[in-house]
N, C-alpha and C. Protein backbone atom coordinates (compact mmCIF):
# COMPACT_ATOMS: atom_id res chain seq x y z
N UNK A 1 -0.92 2.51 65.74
CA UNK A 1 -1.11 3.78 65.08
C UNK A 1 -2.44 3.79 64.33
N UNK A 2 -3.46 5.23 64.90
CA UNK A 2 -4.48 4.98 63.70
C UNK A 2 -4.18 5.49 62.29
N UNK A 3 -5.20 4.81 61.32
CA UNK A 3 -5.27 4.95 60.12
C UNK A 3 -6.10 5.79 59.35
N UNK A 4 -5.94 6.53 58.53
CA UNK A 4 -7.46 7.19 58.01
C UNK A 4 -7.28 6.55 56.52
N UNK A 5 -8.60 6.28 56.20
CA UNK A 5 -8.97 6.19 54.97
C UNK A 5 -9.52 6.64 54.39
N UNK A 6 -9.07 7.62 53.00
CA UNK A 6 -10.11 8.92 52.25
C UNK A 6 -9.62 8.11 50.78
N UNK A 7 -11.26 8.07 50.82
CA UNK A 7 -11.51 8.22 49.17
C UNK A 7 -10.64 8.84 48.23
N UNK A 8 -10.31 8.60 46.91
CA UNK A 8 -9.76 9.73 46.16
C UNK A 8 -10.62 9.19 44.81
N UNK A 9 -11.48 10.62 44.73
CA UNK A 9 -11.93 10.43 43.36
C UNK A 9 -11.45 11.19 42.18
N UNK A 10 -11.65 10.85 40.80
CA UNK A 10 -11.07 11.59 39.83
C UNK A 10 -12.37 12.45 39.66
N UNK A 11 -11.29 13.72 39.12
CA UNK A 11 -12.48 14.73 38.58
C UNK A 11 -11.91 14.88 37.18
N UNK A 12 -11.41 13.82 36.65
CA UNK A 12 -11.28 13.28 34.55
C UNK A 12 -12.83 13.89 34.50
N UNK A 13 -12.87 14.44 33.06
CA UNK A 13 -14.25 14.09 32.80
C UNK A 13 -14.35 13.20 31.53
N UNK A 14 -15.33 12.07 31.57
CA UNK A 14 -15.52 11.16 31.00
C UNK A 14 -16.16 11.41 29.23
N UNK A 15 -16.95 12.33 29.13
CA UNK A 15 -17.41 12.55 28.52
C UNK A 15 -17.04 12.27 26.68
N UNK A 16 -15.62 13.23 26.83
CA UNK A 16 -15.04 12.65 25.31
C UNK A 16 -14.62 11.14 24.99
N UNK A 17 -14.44 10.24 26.42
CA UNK A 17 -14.07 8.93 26.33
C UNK A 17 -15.38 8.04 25.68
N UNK A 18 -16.70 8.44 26.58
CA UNK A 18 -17.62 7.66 26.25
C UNK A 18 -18.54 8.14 24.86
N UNK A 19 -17.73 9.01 24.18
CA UNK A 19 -18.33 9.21 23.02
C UNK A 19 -17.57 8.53 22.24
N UNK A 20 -16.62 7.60 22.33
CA UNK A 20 -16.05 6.44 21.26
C UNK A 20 -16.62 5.36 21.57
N UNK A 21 -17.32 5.21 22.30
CA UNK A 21 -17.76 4.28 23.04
C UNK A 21 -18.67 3.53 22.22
N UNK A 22 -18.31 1.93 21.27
CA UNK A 22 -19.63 1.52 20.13
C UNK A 22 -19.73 0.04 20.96
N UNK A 23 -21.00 -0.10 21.57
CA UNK A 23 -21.19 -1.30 21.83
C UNK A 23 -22.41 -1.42 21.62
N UNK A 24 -22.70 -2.93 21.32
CA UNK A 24 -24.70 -3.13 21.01
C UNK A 24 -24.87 -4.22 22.05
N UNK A 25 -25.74 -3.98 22.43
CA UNK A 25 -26.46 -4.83 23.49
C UNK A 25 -26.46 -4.24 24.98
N UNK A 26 -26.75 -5.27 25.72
CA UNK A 26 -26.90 -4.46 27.16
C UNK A 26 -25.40 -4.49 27.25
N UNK A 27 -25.47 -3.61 28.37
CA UNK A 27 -23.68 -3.48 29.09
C UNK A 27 -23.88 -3.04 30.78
N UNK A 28 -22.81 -3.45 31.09
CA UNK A 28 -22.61 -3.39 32.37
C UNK A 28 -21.37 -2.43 32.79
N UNK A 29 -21.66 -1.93 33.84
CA UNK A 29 -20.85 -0.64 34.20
C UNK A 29 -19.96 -1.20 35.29
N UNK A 30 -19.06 -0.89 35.40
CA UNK A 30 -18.01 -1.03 36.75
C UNK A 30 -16.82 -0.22 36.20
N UNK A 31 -15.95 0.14 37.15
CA UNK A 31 -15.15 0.85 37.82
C UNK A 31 -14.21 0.85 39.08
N UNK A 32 -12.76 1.28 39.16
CA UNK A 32 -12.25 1.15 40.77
C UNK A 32 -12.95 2.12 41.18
N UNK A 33 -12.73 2.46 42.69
CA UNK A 33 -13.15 3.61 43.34
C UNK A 33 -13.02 5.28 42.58
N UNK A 34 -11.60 5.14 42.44
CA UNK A 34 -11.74 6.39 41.81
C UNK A 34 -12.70 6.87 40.44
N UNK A 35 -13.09 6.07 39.64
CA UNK A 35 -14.24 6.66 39.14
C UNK A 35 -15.24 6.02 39.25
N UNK A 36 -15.63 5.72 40.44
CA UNK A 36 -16.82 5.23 40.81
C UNK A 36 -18.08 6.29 40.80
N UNK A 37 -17.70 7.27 40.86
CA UNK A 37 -18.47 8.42 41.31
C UNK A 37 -19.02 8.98 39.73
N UNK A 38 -18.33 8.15 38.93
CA UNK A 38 -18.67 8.82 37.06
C UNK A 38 -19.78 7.63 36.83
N UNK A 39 -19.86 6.48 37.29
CA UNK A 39 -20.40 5.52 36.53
C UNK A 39 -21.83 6.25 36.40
N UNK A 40 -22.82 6.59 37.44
CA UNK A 40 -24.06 7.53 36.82
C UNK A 40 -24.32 8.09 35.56
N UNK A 41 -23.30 9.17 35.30
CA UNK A 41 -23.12 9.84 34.46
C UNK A 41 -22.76 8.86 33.23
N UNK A 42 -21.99 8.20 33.68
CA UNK A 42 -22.17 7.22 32.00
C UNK A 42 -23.42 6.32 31.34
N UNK A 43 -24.22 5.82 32.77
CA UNK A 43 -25.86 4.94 32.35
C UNK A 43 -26.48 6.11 31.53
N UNK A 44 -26.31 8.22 32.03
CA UNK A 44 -27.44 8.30 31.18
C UNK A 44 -26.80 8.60 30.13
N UNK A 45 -25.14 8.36 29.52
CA UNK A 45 -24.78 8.60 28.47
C UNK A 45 -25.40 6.80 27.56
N UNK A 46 -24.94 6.13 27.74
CA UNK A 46 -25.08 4.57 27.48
C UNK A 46 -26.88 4.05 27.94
N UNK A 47 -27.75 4.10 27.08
CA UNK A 47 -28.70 3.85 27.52
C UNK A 47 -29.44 1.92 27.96
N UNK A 48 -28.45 1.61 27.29
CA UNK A 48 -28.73 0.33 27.36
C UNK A 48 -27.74 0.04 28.41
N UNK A 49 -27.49 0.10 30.06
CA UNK A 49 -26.43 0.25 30.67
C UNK A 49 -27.13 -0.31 32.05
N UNK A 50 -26.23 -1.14 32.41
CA UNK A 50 -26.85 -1.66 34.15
C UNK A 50 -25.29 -0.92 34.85
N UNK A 51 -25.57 -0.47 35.98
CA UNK A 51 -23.89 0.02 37.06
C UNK A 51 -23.75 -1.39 37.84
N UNK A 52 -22.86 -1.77 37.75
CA UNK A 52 -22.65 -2.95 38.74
C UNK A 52 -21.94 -2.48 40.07
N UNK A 53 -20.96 -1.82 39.19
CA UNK A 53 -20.73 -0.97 40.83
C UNK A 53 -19.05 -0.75 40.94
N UNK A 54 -18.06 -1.08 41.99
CA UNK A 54 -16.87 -1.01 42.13
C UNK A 54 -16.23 -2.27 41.68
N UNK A 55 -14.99 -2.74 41.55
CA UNK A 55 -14.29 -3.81 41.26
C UNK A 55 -12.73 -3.82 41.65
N UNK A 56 -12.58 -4.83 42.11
CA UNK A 56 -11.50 -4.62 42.54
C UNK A 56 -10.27 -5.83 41.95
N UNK A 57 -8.96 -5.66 41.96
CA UNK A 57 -8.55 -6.81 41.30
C UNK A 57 -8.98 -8.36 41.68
N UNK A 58 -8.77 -8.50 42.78
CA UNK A 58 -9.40 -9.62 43.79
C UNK A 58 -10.61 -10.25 43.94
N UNK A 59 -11.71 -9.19 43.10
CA UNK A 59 -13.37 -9.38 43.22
C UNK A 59 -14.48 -8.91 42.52
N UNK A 60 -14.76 -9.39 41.58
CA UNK A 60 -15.85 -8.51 40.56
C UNK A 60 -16.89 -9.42 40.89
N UNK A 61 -17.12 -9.37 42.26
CA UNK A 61 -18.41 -9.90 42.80
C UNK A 61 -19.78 -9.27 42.49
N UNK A 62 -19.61 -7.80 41.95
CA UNK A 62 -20.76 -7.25 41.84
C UNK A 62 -20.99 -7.38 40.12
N UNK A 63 -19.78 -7.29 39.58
CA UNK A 63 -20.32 -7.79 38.50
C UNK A 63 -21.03 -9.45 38.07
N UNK A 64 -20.17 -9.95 38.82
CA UNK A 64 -20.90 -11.43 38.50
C UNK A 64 -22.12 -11.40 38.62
N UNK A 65 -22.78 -10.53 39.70
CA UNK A 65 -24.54 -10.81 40.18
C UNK A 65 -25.12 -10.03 39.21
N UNK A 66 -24.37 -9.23 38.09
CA UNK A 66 -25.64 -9.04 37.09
C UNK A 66 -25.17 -9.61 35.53
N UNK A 67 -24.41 -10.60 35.70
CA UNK A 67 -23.80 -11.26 34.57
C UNK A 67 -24.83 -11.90 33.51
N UNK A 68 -25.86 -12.04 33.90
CA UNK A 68 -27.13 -12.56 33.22
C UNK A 68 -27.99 -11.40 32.60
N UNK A 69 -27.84 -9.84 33.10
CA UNK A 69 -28.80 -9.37 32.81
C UNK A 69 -28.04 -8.74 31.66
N UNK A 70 -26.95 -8.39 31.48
CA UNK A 70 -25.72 -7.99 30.18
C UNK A 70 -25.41 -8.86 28.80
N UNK A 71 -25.09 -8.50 28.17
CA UNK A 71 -23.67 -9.05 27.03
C UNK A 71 -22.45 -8.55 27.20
N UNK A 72 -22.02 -7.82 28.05
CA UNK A 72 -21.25 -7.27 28.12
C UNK A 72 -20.92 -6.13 29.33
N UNK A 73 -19.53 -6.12 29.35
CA UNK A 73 -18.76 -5.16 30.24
C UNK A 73 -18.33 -3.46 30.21
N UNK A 74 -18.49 -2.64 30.47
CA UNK A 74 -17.52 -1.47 30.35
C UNK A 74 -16.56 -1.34 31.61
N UNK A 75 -15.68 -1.30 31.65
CA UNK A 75 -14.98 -0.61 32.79
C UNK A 75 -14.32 0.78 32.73
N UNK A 76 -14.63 1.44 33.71
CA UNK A 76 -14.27 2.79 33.22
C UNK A 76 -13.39 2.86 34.13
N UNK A 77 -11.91 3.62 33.17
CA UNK A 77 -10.49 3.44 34.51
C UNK A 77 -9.42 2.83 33.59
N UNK A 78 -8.34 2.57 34.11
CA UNK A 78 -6.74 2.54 33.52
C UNK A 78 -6.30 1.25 33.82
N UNK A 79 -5.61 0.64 32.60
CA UNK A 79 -4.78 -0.61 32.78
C UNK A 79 -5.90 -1.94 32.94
N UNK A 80 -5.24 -3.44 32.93
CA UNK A 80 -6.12 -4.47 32.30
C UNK A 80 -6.31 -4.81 33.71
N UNK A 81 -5.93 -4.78 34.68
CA UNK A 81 -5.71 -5.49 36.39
C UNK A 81 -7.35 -5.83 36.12
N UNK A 82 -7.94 -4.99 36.74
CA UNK A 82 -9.15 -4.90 36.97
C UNK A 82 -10.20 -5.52 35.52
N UNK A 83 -10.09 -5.35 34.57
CA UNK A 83 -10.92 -5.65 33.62
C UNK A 83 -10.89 -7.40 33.39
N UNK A 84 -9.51 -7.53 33.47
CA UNK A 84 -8.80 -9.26 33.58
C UNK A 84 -9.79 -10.05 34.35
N UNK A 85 -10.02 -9.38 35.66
CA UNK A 85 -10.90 -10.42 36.83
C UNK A 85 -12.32 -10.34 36.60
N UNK A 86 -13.08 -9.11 35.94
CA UNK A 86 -14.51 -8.76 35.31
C UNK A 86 -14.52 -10.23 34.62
N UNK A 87 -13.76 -10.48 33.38
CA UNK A 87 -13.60 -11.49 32.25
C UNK A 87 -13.73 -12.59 33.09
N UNK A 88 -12.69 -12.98 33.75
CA UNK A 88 -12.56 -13.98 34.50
C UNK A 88 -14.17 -14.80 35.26
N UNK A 89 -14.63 -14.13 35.95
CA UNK A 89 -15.40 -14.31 36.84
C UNK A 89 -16.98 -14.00 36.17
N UNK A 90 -16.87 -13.09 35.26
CA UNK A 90 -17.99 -13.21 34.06
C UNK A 90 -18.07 -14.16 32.70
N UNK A 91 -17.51 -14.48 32.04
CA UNK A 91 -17.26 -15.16 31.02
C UNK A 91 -17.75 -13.91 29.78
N UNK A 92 -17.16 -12.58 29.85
CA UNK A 92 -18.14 -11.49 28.96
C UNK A 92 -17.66 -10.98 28.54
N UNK A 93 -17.44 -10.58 27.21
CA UNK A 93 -16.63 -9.51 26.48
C UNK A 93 -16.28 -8.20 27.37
N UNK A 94 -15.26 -7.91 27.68
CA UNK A 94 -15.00 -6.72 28.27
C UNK A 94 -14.65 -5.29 27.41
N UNK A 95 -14.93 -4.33 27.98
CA UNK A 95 -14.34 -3.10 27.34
C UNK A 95 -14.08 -2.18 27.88
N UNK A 96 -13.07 -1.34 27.66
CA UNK A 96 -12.15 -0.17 28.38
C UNK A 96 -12.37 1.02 28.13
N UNK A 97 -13.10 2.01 28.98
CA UNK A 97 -12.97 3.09 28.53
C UNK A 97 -12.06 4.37 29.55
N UNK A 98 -10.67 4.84 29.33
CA UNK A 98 -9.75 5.00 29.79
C UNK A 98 -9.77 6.55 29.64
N UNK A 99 -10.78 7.52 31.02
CA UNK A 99 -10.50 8.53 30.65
C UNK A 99 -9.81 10.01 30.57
N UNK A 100 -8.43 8.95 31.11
CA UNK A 100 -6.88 9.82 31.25
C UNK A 100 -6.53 9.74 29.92
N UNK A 101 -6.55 8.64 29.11
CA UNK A 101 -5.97 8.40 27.60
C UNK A 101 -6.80 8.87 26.50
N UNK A 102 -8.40 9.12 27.23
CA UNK A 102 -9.35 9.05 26.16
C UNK A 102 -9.61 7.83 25.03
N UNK A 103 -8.64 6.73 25.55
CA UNK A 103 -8.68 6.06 24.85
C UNK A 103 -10.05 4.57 24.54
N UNK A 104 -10.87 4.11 24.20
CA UNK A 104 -11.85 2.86 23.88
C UNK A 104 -11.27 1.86 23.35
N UNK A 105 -11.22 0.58 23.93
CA UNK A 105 -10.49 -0.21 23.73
C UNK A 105 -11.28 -1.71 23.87
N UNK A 106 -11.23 -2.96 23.57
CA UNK A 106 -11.97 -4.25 23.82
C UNK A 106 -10.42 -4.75 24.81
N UNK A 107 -10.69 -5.89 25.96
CA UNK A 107 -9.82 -6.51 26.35
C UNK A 107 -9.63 -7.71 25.54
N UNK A 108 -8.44 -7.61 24.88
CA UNK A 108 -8.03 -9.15 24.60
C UNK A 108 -8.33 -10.49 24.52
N UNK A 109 -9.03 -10.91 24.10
CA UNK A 109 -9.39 -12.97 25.03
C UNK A 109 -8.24 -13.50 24.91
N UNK A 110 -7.05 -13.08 24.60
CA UNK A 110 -5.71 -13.93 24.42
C UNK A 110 -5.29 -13.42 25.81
N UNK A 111 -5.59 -12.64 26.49
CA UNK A 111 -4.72 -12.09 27.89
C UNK A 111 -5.26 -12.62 28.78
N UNK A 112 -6.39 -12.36 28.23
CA UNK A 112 -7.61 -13.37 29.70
C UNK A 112 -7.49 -15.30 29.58
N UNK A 113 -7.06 -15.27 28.43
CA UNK A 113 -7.02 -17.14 28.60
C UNK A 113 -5.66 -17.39 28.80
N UNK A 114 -4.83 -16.32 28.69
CA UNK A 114 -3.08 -16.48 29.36
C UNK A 114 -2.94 -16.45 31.13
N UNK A 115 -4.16 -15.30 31.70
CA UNK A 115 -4.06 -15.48 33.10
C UNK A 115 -4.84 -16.30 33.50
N UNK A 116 -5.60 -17.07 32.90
CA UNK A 116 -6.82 -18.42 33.59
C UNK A 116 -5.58 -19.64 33.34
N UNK A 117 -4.79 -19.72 32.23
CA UNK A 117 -3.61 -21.02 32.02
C UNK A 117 -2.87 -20.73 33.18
N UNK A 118 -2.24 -19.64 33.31
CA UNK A 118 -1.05 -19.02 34.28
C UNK A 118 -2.00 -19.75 35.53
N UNK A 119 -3.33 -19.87 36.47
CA UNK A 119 -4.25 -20.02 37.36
C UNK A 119 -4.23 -21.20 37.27
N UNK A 120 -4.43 -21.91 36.21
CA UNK A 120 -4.68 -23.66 36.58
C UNK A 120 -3.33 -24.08 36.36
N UNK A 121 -2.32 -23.52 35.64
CA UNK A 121 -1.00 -24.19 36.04
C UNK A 121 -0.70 -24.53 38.08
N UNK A 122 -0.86 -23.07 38.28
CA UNK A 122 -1.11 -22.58 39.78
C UNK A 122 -1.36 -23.57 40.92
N UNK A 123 -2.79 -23.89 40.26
CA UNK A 123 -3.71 -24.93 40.38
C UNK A 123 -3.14 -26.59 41.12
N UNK A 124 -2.41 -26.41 39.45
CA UNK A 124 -2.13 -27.87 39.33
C UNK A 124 -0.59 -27.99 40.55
N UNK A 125 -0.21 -26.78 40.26
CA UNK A 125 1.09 -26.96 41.41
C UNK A 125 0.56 -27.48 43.32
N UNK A 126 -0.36 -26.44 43.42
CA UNK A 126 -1.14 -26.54 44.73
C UNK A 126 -1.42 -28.11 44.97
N UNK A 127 -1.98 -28.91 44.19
CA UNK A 127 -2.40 -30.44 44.30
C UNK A 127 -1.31 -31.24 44.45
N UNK A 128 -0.01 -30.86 43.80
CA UNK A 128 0.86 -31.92 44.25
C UNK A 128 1.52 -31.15 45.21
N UNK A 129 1.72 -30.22 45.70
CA UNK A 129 2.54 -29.71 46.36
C UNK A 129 2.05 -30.61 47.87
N UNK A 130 3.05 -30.30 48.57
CA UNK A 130 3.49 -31.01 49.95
C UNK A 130 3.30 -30.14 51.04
N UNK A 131 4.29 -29.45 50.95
CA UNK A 131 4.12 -28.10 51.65
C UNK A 131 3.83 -26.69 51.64
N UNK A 132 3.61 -26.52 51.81
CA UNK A 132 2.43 -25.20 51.50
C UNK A 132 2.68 -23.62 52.88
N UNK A 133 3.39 -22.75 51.92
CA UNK A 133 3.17 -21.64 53.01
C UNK A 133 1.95 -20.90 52.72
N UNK A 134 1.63 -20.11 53.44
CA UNK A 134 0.56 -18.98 53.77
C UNK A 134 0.80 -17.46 54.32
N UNK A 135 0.39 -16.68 53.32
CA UNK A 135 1.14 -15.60 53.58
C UNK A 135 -0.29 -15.06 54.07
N UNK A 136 0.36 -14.10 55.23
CA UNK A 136 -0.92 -13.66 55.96
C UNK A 136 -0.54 -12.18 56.95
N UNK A 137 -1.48 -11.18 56.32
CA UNK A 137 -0.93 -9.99 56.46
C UNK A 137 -1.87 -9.18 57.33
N UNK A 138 -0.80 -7.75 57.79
CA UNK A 138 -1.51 -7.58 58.89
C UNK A 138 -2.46 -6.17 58.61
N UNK A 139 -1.87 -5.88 57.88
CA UNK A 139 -2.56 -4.68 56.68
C UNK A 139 -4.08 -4.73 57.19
N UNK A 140 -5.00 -3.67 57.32
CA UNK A 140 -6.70 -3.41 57.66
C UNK A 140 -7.13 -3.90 56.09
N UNK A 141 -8.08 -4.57 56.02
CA UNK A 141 -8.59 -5.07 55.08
C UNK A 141 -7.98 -6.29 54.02
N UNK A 142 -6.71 -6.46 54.28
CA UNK A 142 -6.35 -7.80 53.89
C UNK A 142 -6.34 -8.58 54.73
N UNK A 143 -6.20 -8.62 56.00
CA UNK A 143 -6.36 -10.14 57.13
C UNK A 143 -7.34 -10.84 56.68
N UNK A 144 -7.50 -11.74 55.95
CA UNK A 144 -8.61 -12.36 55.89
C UNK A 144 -8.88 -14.09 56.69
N UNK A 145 -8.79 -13.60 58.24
CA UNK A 145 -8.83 -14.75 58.55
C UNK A 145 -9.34 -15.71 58.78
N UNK A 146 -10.99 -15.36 58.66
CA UNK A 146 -12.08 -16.06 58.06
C UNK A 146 -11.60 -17.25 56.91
N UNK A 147 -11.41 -17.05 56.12
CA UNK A 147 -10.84 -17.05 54.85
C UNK A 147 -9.50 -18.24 54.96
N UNK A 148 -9.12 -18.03 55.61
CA UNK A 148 -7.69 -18.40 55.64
C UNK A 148 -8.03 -19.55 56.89
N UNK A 149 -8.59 -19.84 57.68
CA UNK A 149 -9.09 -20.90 58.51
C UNK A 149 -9.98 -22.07 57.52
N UNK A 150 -10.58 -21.28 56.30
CA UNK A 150 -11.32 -22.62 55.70
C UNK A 150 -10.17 -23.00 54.69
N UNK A 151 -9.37 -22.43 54.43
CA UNK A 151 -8.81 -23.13 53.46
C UNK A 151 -7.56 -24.29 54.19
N UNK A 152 -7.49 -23.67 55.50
CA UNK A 152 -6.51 -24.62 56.18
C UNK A 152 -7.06 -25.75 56.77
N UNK A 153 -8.74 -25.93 56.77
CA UNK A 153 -9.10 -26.70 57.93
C UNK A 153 -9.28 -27.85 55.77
N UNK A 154 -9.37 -27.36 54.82
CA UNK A 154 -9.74 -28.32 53.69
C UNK A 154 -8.21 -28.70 53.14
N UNK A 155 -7.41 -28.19 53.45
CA UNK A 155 -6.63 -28.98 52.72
C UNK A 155 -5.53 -29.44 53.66
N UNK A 156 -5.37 -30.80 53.19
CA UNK A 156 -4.74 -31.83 54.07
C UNK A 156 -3.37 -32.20 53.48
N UNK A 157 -2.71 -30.63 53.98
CA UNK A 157 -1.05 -30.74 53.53
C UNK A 157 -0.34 -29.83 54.85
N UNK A 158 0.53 -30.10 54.81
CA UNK A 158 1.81 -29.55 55.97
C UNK A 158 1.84 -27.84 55.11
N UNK A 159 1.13 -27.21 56.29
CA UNK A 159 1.21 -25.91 55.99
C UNK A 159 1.70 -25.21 57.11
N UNK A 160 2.23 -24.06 56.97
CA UNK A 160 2.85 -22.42 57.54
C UNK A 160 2.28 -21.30 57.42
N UNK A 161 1.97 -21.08 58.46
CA UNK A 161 1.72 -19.46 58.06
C UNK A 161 2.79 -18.31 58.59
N UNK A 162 2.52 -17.40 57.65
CA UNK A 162 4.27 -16.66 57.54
C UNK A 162 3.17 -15.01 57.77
N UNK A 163 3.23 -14.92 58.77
CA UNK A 163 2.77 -12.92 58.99
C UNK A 163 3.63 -12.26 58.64
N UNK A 164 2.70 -10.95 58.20
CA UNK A 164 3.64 -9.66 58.31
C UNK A 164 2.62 -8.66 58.26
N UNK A 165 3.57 -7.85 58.44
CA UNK A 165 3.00 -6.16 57.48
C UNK A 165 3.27 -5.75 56.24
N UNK A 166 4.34 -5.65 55.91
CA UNK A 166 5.09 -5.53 54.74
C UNK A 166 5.25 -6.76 54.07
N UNK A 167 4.86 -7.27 52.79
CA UNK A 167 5.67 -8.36 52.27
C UNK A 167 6.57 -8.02 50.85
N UNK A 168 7.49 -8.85 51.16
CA UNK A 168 8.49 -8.75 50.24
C UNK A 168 8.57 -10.08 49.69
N UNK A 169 7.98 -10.50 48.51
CA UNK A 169 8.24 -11.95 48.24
C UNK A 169 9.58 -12.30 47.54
N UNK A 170 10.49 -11.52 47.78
CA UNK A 170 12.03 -11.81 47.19
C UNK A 170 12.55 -12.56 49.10
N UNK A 171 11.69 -12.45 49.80
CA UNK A 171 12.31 -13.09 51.41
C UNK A 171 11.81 -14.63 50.94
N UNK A 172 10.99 -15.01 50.22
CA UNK A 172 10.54 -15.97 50.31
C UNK A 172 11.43 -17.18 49.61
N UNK A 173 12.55 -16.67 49.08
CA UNK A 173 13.74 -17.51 48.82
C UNK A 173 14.31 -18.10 50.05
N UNK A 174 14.29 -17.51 51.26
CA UNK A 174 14.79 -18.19 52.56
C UNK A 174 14.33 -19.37 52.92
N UNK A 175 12.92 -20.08 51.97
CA UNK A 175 12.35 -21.12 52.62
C UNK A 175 12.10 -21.79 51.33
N UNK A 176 13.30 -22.50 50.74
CA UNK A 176 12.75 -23.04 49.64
C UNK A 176 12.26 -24.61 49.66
N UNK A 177 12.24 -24.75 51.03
CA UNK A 177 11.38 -26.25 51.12
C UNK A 177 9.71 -25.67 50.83
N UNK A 178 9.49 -24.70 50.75
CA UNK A 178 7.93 -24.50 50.57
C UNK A 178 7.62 -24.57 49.23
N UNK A 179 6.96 -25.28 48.79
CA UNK A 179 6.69 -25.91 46.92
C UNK A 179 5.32 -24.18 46.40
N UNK A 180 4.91 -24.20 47.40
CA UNK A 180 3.62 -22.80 46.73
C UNK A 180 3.44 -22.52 47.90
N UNK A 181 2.86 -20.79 47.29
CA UNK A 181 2.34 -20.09 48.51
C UNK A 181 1.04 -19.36 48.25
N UNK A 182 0.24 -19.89 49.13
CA UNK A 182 -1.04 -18.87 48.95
C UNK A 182 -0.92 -18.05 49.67
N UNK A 183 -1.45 -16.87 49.04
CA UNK A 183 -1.67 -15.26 49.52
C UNK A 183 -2.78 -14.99 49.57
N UNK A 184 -2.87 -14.58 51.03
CA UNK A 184 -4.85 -14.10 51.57
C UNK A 184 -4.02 -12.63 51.51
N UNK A 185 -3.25 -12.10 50.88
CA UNK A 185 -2.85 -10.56 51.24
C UNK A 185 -3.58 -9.98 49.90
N UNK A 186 -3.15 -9.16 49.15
CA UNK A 186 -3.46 -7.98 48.20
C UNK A 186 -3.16 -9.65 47.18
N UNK A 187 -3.92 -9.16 46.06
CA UNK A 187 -3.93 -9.84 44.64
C UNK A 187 -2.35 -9.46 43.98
N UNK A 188 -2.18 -8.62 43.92
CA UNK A 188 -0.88 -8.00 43.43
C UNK A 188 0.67 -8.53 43.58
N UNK A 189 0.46 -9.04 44.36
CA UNK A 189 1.84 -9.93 44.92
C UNK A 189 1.76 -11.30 43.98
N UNK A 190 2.71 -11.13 42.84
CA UNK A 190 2.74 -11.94 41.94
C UNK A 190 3.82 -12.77 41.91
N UNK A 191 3.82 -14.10 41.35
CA UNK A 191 5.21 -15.28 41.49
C UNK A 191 4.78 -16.28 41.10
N UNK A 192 5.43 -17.37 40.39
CA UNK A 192 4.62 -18.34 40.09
C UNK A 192 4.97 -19.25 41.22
N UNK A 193 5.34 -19.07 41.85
CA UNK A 193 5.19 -20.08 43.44
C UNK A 193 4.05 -19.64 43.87
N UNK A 194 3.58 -18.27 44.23
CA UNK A 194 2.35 -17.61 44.73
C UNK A 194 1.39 -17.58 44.00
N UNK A 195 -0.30 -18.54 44.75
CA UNK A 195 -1.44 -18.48 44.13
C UNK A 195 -1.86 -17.27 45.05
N UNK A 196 -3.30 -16.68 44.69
CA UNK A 196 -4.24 -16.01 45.64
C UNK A 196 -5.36 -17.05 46.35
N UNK A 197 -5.35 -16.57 47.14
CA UNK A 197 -6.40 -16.98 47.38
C UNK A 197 -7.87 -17.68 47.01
N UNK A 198 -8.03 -16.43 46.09
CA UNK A 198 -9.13 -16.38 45.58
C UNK A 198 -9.13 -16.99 44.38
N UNK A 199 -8.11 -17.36 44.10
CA UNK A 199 -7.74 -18.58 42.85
C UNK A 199 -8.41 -19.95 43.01
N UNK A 200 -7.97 -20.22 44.24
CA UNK A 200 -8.09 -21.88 44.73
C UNK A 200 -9.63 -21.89 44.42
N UNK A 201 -10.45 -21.18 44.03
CA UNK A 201 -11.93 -21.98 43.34
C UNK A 201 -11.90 -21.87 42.04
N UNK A 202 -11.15 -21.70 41.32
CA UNK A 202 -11.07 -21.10 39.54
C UNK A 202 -11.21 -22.85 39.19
């Protein structure tokens, strides 16, 4: 079956959000898709402002490549998902500007050093573990099988790979000889048996 994929952008307007907005120094802009299309409009509100660009829970790759030229983060958009992995992968004060709530907010460093512990616990499970499933999905844009060939050809444990389309990690009780599971699927699929992927370099 084909698929279409359409954008959905917000038409929030940002404006009363980024007027609470107190930060000094440079800052860096990012956003999910949906207000990707505002970040402009906020550099010429924020003059001291680089756009890094989109972010996704899984990848603030674009923020990392201007992590040097900042002190800091804005993310413009709802909830910590996304701001969590900015922190993570930047080492940078983050900040929220949320403009469904109108609300300005700093992220936590107690939330961000709870999901890097929660990651090297993860970590530490993956190293002794024995057996090892692999969840591997059939979803457009999560197959990552690139991805999923280097991590099988480096680590030298009795592994599975378990396909689907749909995952339900409440099935994953059927196989409780498997000690952890890495997920090349969506970031979102949470468990403390289940690392991401994109963990195994943290």
């Amino acid at each position: 079956m084909k698929k279409l994929f359409i954008e959905s952008k917000s038409n929030e307007d940002i404006s009363e959000v980024l007027k609470k907005v107190k930060i000094s120094g440079r800052i860096g802009l990012a956003s999910s898709i949906q207000f990707l299309n505002k970040l402009p409009e906020a550099k010429k509100y924020l003059k001291k402002s680089v756009i890094a660009g989109q972010v996704l829970g899984c990848n603030a790759s674009l923020c990392k490549k201007i992590k040097n030229k900042v002190d800091c983060f804005l993310y413009i958009g709802s909830g910590e998902f996304h701001p969590i992995r900015i922190a993570v992968e930047t080492n940078k004060p983050i900040y929220i500007a949320n403009p469904i709530t109108n609300e300005f907010s700093k992220l936590d460093a107690s939330v961000v050093e709870t999901n890097i512990r929660m990651k090297r616990a993860k970590l530490s499970r993956f190293y002794s573990a024995e057996k090892i499933g692999v969840i591997f999905s059939l979803k457009p844009g999560q197959n990552k099988l690139n991805e999923l060939h280097k991590i099988l050809n480096r680590i030298k444990k009795e592994s599975y790979i378990f396909i689907a389309d749909n995952i339900n990690p409440g099935e994953f009780e059927n196989f409780q000889d498997i000690e952890l599971w890495i997920n090349t699927a969506c970031p979102r699929i949470e468990d403390k048996k289940i690392i991401n992927l994109e963990d195994l370099t943290i």
